[in-house]
Protein backbone atom coordinates (compact mmCIF):
# COMPACT_ATOMS: atom_id res chain seq x y z
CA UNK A 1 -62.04 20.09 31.23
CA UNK A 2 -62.51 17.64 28.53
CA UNK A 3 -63.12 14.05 29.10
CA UNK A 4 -59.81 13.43 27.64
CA UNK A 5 -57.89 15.52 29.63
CA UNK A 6 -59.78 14.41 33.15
CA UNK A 7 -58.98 10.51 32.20
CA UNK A 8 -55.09 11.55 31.90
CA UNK A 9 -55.38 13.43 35.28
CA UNK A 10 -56.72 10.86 36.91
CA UNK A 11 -54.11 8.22 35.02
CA UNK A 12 -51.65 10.50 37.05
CA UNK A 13 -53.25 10.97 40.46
CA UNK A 14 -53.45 7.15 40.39
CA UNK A 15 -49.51 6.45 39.81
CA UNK A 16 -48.63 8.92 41.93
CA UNK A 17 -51.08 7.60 44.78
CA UNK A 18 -49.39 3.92 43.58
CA UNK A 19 -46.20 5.45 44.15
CA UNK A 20 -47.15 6.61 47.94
CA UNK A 21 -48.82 3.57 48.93
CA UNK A 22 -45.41 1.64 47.40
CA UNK A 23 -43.43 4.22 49.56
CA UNK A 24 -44.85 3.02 52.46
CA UNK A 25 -45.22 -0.62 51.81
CA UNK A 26 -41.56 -1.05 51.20
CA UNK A 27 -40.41 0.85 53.92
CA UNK A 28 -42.77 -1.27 56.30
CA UNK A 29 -42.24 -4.29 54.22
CA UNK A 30 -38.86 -4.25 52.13
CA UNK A 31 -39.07 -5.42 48.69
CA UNK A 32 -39.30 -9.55 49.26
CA UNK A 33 -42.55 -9.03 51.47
CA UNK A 34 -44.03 -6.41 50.11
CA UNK A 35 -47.56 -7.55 48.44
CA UNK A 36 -49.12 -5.93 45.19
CA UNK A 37 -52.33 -6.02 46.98
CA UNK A 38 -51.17 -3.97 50.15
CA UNK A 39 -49.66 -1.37 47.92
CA UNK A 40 -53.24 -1.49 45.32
CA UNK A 41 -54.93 -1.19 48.89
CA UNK A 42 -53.36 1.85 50.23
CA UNK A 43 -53.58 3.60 47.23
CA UNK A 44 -57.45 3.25 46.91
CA UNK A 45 -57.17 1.11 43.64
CA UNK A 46 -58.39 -2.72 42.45
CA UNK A 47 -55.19 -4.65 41.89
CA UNK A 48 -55.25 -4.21 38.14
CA UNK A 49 -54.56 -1.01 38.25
CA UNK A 50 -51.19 -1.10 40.08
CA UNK A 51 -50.06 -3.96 37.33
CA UNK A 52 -51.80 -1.26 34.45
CA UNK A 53 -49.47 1.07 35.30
CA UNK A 54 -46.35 -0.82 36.14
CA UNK A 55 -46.58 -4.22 35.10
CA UNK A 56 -45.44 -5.77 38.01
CA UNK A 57 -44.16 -5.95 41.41
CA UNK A 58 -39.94 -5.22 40.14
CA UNK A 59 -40.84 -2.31 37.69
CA UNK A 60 -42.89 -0.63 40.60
CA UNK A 61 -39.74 -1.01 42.82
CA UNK A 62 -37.60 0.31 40.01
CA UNK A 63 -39.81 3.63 38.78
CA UNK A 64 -40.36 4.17 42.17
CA UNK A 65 -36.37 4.33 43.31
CA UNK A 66 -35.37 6.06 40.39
CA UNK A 67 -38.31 8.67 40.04
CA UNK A 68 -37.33 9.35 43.71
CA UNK A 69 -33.44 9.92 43.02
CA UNK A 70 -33.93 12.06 40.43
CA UNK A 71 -36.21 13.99 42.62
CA UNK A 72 -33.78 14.49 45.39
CA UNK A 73 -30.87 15.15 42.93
CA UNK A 74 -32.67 17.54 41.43
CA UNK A 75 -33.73 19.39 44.63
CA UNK A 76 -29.81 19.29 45.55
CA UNK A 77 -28.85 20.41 42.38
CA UNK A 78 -31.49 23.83 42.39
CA UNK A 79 -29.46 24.21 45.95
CA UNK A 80 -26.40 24.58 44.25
CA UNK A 81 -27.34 28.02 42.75
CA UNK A 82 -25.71 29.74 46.16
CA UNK A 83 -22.72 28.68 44.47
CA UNK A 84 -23.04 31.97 42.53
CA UNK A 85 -21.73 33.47 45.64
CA UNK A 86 -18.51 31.87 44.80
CA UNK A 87 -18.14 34.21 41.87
CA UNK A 88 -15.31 36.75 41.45
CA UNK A 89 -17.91 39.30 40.06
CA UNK A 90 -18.59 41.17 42.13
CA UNK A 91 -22.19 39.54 43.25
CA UNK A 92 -21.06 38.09 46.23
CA UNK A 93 -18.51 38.59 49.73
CA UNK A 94 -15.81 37.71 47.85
CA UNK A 95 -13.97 37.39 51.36
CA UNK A 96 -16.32 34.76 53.22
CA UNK A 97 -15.38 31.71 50.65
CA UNK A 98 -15.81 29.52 54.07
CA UNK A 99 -19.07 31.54 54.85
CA UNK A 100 -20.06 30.84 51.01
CA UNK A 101 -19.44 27.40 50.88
CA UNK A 102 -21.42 26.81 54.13
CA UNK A 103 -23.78 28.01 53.23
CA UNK A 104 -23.76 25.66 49.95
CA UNK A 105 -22.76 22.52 52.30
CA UNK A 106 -26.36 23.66 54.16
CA UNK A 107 -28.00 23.52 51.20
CA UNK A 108 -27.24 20.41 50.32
CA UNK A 109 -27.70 18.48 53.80
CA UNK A 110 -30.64 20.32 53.95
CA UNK A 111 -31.82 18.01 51.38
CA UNK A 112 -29.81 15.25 52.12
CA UNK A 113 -31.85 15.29 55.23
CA UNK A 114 -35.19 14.34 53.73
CA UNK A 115 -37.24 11.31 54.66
CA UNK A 116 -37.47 10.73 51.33
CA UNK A 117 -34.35 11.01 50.38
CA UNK A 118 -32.98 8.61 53.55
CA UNK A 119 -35.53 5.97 53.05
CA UNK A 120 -34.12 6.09 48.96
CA UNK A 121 -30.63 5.25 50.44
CA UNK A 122 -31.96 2.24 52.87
CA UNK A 123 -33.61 0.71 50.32
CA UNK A 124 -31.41 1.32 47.81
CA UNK A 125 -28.52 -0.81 50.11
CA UNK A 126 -31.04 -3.09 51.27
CA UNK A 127 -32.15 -4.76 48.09
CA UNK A 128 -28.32 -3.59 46.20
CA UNK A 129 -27.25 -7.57 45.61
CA UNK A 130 -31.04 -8.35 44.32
CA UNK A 131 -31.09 -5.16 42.21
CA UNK A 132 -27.12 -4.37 41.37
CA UNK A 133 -28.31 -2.93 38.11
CA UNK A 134 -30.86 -0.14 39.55
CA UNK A 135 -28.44 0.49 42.75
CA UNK A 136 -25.69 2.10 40.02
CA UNK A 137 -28.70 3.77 37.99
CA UNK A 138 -30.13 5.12 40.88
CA UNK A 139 -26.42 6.55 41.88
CA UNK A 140 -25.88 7.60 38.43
CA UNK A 141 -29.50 9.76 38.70
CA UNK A 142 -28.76 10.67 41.64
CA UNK A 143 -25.50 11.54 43.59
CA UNK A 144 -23.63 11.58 40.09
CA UNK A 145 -25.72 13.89 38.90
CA UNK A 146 -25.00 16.27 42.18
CA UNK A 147 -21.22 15.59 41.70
CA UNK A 148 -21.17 16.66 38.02
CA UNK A 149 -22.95 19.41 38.67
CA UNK A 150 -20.68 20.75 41.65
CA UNK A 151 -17.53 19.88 39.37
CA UNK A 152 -19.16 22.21 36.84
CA UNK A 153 -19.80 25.19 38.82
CA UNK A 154 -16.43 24.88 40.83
CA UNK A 155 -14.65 24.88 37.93
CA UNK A 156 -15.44 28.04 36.94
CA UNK A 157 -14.77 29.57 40.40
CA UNK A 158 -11.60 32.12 40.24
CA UNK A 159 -10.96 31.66 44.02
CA UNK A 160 -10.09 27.81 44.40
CA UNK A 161 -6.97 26.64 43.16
CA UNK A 162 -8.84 23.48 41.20
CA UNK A 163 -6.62 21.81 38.40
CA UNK A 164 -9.23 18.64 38.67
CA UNK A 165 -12.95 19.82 39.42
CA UNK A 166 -14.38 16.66 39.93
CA UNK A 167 -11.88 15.70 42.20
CA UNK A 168 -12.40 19.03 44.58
CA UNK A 169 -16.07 18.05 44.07
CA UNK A 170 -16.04 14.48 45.40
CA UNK A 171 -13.67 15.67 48.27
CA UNK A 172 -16.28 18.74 49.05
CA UNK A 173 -19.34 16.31 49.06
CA UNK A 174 -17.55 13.67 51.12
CA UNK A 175 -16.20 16.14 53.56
CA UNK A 176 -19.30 17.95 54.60
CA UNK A 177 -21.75 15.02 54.52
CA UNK A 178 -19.53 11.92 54.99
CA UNK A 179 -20.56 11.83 59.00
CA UNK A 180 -24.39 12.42 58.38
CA UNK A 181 -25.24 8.54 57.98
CA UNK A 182 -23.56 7.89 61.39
CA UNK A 183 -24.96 11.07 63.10
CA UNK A 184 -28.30 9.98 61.84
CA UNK A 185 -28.12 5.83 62.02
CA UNK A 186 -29.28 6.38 58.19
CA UNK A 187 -32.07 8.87 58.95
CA UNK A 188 -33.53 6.88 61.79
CA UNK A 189 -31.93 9.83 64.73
CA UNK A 190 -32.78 13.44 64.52
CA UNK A 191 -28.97 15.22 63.84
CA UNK A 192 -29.22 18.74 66.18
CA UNK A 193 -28.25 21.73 64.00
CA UNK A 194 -25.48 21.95 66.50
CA UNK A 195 -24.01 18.84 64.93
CA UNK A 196 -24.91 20.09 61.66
CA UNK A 197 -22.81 23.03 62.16
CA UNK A 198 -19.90 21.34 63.18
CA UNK A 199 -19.69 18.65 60.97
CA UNK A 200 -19.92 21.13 58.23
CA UNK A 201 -17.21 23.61 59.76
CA UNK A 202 -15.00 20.65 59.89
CA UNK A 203 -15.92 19.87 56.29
CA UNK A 204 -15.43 22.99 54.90
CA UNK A 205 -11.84 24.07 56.51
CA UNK A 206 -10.62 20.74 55.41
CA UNK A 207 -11.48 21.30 51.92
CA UNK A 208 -9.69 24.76 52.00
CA UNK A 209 -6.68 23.53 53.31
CA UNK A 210 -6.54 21.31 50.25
CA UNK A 211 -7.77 23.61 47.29
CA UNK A 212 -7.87 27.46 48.60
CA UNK A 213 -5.21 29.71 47.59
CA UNK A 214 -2.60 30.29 50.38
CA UNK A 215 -4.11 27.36 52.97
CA UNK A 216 -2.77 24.45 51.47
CA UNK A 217 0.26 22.73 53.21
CA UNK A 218 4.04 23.59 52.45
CA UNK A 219 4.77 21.31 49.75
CA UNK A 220 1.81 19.27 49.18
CA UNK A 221 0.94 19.05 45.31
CA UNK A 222 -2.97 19.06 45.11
CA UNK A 223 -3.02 18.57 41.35
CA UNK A 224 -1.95 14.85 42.38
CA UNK A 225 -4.16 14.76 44.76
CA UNK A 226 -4.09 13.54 48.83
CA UNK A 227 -3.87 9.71 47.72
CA UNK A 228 -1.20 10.14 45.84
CA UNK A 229 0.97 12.33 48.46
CA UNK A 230 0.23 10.22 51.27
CA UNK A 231 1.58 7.08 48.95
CA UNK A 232 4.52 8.88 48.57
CA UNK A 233 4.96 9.71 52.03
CA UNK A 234 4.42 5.48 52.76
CA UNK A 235 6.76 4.83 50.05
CA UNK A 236 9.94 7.18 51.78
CA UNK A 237 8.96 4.88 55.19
């Protein structure tokens, strides 16, 4: 190993030790108390070298929520391959589209469930009217990302009747995950798998009824969407 290439591993086992000691200084402190010199501490550097690397206090806060939604995104996103399942080719069950996208839902609250990922969304909502900015980047990295993604691959599903892709996708996400902060009091309660299940059943029948061939009510138009049909339905009142 040249000397070169041992000072940049060691420039990178220092950020990311920085960026483990800030994990668990803002979780223990939140962002207004947190100190520079806990974090430098924790980490097993001088001071300096925190402020080398990040320049202060708000652009450690920032690298570190962002670097960790695009983390999490990106594990949700490599989730979403079971969606190949979904494919009329052949490749998967083409008869088990609830077994297939429980299987995807899984996936995804698998990931969901992180401690990572759940201490990301505290912090994110504790500091969000200090930080508005980062809170929409950090959505934008993160969740958006997932949503695109989902939109993408379910629109080029033949077994979902899907005239607006990122609609279905919103409405899949919300469905199957939409209980887990409650179940979990934002990642402070363990969720049984039990619940996990059934939240996810729930999830997934709801979103057939809406967008799967032959399930969806008499009458109900699902390329305007739910909103839209239930504002008709308060306008005839």
């Amino acid at each position: 190993m040249t000397a070169g290439t041992a000072a940049r591993r060691g420039r990178i086992d220092k950020r990311a030790a920085i960026l483990e000691a800030a994990l668990r200084t803002f979780i223990r402190d939140g962002y207004g108390l947190a100190r520079v010199e806990a974090i430098a501490e924790l980490a097993g550097v001088a001071k300096p070298t925190v402020y080398n690397h990040f320049g202060d206090k708000e652009t450690l806060f920032r690298v570190f929520i962002l670097d960790g939604a695009s983390r999490t995104s990106d594990h949700m996103i490599a989730a979403l391959a079971a969606l190949a399942a979904l494919a009329d080719d052949g490749d998967g069950d083409g008869d088990d589209l609830a077994g297939d996208l429980s299987r995807v839902a899984r996936e995804v609250i698998d990931c969901q469930l992180t401690e990572e990922g759940w201490v990301l969304q505290r912090l994110m909502y504790a500091e969000a009217a200090r930080f508005p900015d980062l809170f929409d980047e950090a959505l934008a990295r993160g969740g958006a990302r997932l949503h695109n993604a989902l939109a993408g691959r379910l629109a080029h599903r033949g077994r979902l009747e899907l005239a607006d892709p990122d609609t279905a996708a919103a409405h899949f996400l919300a469905l199957i995950s939409g209980d887990l902060p409650a179940l979990s009091a934002l990642g402070t309660r363990k969720v049984s798998d039990a619940e996990l299940r059934t939240a996810i059943a729930a999830g997934v029948d709801t979103f057939l009824l809406a967008f799967a061939p032959g399930r969806r009510p008499a009458g109900r138009d699902t390329r305007r969407g739910w909103r839209a049909a239930a504002m008709d339905s308060g306008n005839r009142t």
